[in-house]
N, C-alpha and C. Protein backbone atom coordinates (compact mmCIF):
# COMPACT_ATOMS: atom_id res chain seq x y z
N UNK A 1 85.55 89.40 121.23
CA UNK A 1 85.26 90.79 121.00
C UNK A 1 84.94 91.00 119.52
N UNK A 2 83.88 91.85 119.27
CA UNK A 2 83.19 92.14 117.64
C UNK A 2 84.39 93.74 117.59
N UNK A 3 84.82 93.30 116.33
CA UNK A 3 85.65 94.36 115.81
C UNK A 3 84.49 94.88 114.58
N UNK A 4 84.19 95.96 114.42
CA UNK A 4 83.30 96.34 113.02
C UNK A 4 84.31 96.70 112.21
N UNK A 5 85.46 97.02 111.74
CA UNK A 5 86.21 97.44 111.09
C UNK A 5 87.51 96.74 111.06
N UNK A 6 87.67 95.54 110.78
CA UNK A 6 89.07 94.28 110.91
C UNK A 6 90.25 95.21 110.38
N UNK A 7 90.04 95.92 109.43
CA UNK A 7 91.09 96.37 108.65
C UNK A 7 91.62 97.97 109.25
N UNK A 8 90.80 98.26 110.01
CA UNK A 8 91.09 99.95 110.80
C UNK A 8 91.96 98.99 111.99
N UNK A 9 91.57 97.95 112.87
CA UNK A 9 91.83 97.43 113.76
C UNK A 9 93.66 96.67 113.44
N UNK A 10 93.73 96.40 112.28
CA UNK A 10 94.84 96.01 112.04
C UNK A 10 96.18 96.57 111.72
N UNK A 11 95.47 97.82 111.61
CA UNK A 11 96.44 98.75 111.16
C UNK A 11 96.47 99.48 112.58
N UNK A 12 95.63 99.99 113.48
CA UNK A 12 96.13 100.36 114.46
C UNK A 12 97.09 99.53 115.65
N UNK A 13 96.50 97.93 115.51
CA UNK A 13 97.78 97.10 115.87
C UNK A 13 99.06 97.68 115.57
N UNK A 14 99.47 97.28 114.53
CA UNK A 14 100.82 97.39 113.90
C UNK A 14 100.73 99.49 114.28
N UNK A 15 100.39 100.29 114.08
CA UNK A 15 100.53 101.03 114.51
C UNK A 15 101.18 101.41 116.13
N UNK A 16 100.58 100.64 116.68
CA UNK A 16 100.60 101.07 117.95
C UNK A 16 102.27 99.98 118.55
N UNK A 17 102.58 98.75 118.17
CA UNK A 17 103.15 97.80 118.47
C UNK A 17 104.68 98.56 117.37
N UNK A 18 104.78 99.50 116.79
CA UNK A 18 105.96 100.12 116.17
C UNK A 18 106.01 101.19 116.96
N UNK A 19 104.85 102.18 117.99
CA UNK A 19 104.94 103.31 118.44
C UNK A 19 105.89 102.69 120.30
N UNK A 20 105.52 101.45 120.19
CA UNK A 20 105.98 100.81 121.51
C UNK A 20 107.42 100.03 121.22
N UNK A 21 107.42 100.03 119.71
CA UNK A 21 109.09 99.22 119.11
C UNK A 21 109.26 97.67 119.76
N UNK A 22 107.99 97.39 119.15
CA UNK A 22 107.52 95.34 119.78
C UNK A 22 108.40 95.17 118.32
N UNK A 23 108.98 93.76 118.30
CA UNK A 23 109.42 93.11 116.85
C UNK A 23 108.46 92.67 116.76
N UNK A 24 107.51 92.17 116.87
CA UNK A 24 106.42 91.15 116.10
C UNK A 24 104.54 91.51 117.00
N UNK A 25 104.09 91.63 115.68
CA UNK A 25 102.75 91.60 116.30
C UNK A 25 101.73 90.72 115.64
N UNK A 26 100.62 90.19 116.33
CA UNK A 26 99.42 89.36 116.44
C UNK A 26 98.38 89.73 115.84
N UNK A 27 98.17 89.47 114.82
CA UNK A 27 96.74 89.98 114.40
C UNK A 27 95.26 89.00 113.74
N UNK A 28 94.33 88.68 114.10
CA UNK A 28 93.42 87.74 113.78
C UNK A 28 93.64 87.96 112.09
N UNK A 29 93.23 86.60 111.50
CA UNK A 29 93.71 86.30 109.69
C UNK A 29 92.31 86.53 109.30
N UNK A 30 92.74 87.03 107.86
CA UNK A 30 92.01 87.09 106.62
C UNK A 30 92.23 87.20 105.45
N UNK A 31 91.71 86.68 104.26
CA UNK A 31 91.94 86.90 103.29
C UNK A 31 93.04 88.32 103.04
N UNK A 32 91.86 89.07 103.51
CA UNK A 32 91.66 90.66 102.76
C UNK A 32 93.45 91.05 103.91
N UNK A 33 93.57 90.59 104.88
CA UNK A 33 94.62 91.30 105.83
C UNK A 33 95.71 90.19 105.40
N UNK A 34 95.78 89.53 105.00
CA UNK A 34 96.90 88.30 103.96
C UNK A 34 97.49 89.64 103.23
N UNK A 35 96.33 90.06 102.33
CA UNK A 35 96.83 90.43 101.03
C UNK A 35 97.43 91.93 101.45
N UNK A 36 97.14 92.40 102.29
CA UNK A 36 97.64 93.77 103.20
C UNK A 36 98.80 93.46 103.78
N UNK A 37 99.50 92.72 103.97
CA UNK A 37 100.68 92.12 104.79
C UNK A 37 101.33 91.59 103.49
N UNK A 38 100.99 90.60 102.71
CA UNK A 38 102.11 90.95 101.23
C UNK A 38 102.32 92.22 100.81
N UNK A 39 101.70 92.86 100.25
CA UNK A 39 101.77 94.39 99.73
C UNK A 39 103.18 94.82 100.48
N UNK A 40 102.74 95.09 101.95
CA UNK A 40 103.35 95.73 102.87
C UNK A 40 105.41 95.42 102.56
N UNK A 41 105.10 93.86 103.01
CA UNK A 41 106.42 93.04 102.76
C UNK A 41 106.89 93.39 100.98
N UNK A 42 106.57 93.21 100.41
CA UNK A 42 107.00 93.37 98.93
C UNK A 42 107.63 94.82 98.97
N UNK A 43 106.59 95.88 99.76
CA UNK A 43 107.15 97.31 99.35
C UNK A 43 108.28 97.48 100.83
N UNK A 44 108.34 96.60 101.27
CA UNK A 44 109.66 97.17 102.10
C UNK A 44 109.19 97.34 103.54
N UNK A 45 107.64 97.62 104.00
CA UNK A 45 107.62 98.06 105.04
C UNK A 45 107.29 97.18 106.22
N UNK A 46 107.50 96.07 105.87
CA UNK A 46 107.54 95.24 107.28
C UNK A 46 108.43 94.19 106.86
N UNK A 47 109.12 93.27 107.92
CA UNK A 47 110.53 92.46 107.78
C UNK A 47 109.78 91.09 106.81
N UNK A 48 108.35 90.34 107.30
CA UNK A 48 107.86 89.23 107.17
C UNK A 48 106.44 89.48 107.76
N UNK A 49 106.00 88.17 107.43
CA UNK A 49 104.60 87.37 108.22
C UNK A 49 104.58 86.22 107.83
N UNK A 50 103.45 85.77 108.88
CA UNK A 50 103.37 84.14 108.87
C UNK A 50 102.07 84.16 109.26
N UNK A 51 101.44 83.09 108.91
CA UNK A 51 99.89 82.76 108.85
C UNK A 51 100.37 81.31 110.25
N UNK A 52 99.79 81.84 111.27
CA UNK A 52 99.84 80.80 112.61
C UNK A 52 98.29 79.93 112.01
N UNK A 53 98.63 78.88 112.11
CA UNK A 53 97.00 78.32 111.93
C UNK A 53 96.76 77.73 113.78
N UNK A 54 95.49 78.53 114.05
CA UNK A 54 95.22 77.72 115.72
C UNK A 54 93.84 77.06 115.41
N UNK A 55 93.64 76.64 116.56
CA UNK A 55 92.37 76.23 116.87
C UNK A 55 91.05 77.13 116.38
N UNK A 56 91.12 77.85 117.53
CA UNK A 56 89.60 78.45 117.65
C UNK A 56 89.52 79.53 116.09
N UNK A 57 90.74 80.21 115.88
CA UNK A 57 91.08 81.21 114.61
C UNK A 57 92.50 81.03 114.21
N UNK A 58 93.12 81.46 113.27
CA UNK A 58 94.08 81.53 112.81
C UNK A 58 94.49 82.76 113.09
N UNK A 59 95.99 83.44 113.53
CA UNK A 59 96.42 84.55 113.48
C UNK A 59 97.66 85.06 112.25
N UNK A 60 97.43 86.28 112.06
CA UNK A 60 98.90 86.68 111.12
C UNK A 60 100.16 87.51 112.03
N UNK A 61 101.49 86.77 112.13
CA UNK A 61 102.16 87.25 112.99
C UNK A 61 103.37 88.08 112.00
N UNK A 62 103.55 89.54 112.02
CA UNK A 62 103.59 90.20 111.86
C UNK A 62 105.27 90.71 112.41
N UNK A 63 106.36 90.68 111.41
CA UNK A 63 107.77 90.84 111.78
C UNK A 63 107.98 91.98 111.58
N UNK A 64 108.18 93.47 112.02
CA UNK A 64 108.00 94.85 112.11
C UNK A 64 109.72 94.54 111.64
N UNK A 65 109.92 95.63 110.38
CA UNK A 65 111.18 96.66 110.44
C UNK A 65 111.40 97.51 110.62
N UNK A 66 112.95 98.00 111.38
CA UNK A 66 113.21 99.33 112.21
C UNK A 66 114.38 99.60 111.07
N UNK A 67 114.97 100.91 111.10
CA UNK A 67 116.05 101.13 110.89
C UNK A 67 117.10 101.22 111.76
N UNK A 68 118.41 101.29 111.33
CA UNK A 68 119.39 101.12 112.29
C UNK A 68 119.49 102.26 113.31
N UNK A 69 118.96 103.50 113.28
CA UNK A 69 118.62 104.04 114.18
C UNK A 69 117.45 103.71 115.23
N UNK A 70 117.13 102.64 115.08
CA UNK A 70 115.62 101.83 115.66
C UNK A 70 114.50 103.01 115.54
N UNK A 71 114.40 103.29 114.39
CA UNK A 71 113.06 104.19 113.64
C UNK A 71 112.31 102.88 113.25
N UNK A 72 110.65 103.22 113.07
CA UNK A 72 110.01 102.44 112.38
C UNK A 72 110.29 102.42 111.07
N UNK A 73 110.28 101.51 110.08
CA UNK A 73 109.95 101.83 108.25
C UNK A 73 108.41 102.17 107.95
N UNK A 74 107.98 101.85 109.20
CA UNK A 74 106.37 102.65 109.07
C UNK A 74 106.30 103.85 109.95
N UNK A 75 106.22 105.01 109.33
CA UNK A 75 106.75 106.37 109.87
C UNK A 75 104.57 106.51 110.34
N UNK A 76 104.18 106.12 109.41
CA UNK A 76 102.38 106.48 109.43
C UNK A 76 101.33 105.80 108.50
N UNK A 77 100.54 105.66 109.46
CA UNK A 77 99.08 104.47 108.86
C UNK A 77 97.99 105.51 108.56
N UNK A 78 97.04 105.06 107.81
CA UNK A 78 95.60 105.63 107.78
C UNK A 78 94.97 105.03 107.00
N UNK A 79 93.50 104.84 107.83
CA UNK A 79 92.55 104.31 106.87
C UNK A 79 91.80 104.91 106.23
N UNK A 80 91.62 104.75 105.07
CA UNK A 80 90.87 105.99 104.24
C UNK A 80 89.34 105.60 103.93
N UNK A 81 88.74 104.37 103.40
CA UNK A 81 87.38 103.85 103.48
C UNK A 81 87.44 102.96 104.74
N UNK A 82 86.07 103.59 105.01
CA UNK A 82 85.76 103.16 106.35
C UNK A 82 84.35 102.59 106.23
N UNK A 83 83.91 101.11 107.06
CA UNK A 83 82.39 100.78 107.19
C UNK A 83 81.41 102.08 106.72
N UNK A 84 81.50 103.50 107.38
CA UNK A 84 80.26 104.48 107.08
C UNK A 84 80.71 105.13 106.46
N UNK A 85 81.66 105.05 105.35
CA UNK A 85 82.06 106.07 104.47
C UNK A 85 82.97 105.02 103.41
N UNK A 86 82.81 104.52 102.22
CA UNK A 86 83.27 104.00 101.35
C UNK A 86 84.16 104.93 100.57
N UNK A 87 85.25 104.65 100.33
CA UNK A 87 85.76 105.79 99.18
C UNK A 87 86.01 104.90 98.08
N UNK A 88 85.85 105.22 97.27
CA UNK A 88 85.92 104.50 95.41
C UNK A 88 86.85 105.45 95.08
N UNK A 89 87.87 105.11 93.58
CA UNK A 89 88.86 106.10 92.96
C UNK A 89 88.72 104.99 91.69
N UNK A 90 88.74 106.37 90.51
CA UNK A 90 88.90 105.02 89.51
C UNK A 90 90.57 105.51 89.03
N UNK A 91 90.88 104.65 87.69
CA UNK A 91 92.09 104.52 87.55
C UNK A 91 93.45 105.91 87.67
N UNK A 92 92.58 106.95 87.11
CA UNK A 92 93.60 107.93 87.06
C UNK A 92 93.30 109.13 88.16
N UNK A 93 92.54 108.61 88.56
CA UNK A 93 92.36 109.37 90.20
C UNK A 93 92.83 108.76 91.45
N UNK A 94 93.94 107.82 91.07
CA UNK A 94 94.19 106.78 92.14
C UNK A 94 95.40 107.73 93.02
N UNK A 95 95.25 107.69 94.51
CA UNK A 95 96.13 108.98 94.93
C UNK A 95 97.50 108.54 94.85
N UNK A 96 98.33 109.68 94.99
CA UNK A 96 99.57 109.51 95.09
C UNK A 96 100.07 109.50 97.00
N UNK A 97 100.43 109.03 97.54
CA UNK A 97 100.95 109.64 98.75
C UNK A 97 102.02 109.64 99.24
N UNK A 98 102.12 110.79 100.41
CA UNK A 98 103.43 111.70 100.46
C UNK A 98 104.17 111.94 99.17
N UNK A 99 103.87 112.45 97.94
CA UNK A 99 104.73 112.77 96.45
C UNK A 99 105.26 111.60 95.95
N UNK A 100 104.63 110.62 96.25
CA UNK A 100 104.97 108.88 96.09
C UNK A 100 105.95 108.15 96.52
N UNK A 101 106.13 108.66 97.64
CA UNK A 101 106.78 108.01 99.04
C UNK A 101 106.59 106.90 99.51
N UNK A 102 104.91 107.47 99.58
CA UNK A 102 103.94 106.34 100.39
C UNK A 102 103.65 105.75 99.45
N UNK A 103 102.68 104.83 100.06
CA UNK A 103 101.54 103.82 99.18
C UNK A 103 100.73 103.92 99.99
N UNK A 104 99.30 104.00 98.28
CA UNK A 104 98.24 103.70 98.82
C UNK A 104 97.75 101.90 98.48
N UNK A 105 97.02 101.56 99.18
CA UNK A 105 96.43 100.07 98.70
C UNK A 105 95.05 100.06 98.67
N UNK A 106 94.76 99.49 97.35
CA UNK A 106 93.16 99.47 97.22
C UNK A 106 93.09 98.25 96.79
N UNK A 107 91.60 97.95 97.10
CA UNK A 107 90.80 96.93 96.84
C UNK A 107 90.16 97.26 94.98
N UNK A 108 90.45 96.24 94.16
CA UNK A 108 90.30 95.91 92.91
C UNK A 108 89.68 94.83 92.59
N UNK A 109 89.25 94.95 91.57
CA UNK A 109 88.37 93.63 90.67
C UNK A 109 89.76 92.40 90.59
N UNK A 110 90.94 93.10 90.36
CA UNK A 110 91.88 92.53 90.43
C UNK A 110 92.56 91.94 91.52
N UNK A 111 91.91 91.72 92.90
CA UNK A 111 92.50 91.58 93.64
C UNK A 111 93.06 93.04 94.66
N UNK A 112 93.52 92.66 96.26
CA UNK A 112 94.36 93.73 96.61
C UNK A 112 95.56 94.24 96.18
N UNK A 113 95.86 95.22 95.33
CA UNK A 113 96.54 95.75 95.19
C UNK A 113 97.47 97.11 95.69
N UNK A 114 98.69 97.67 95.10
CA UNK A 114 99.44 98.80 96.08
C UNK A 114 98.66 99.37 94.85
N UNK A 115 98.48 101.08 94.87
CA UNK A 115 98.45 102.23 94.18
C UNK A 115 99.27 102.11 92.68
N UNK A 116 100.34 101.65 92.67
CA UNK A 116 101.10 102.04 91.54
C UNK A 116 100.94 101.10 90.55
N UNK A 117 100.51 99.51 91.42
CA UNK A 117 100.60 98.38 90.49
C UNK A 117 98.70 98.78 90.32
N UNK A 118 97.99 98.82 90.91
CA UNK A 118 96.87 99.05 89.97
C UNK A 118 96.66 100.09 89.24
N UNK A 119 97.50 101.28 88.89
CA UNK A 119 97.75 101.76 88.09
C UNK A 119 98.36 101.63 86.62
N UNK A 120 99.21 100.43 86.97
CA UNK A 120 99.61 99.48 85.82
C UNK A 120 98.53 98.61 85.37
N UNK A 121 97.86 98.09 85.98
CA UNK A 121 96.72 97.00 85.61
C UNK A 121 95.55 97.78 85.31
N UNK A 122 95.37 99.06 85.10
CA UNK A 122 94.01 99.78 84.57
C UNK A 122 92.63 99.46 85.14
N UNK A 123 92.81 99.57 86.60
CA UNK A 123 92.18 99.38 87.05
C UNK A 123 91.74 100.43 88.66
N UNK A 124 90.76 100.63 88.77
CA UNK A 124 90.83 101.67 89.91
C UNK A 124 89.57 100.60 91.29
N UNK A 125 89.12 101.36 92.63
CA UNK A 125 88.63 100.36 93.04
C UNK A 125 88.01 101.11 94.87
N UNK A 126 88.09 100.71 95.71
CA UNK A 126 87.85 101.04 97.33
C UNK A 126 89.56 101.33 97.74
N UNK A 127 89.89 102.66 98.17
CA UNK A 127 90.95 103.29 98.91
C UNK A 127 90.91 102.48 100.26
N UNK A 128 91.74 101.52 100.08
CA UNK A 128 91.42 100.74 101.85
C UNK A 128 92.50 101.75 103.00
N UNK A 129 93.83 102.44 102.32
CA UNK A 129 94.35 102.71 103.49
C UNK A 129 95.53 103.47 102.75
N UNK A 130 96.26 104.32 103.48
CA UNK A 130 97.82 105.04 102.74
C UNK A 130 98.96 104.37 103.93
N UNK A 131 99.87 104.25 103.38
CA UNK A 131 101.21 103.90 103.97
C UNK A 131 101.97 104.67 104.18
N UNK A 132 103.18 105.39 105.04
CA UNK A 132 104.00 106.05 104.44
C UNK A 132 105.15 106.06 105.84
């Protein structure tokens, strides 16, 4: 199956696989969805991942955290640049979300980065998505 949007598609995975309270979800690998799954893990909102290497593709398997009330730590996803609509932000227009609750993650000269750390690195770039 042709996905046009890997990164809308990955996030509605994990979206949908926390709205159903799965521990672990499947998602085809990439660079760009590597570096979306560190972010994630570093800021708290998923337990782990692991890069499955297979045959035909490689998958990223995806260890969801709940709280002890079995809440998601991912309360909400969104993708903000999309294939027919690019969004750019440069450094001091980089958003804040939910009053800096959330995170946003953008794509940088520097690599994928969260909102706050490319705010440290002076650098602004493509709004790939908000966390929160």
């Amino acid at each position: 199956m042709s996905v046009n949007d890997p990164i809308g598609d990955m996030l509605t995975r994990i979206r949908n696989a926390c709205m159903a309270r799965k521990s672990v979800v499947d998602i085809p690998a990439s660079k760009m969805k590597l570096s979306i799954a560190e972010i994630l893990k570093r800021e708290g909102f998923i337990r782990d991942y692991t890069l499955v290497e297979g045959k035909p593709f490689s998958t990223i398997s995806i260890t969801l955290k709940y709280m002890s009330d079995r809440r998601p730590a991912i309360s909400g996803l969104r993708r903000v640049s999309k294939p027919g609509l690019r969004i750019y932000t440069g450094r001091n227009e980089i958003p804040r979300v939910r009053g800096g609750l959330g995170l946003s993650i953008l794509s940088t000269p520097k690599g994928v980065l969260a909102g706050h750390d490319a705010w440290r690195e002076h650098v602004g770039g493509e709004v790939l998505c908000y966390v929160w």
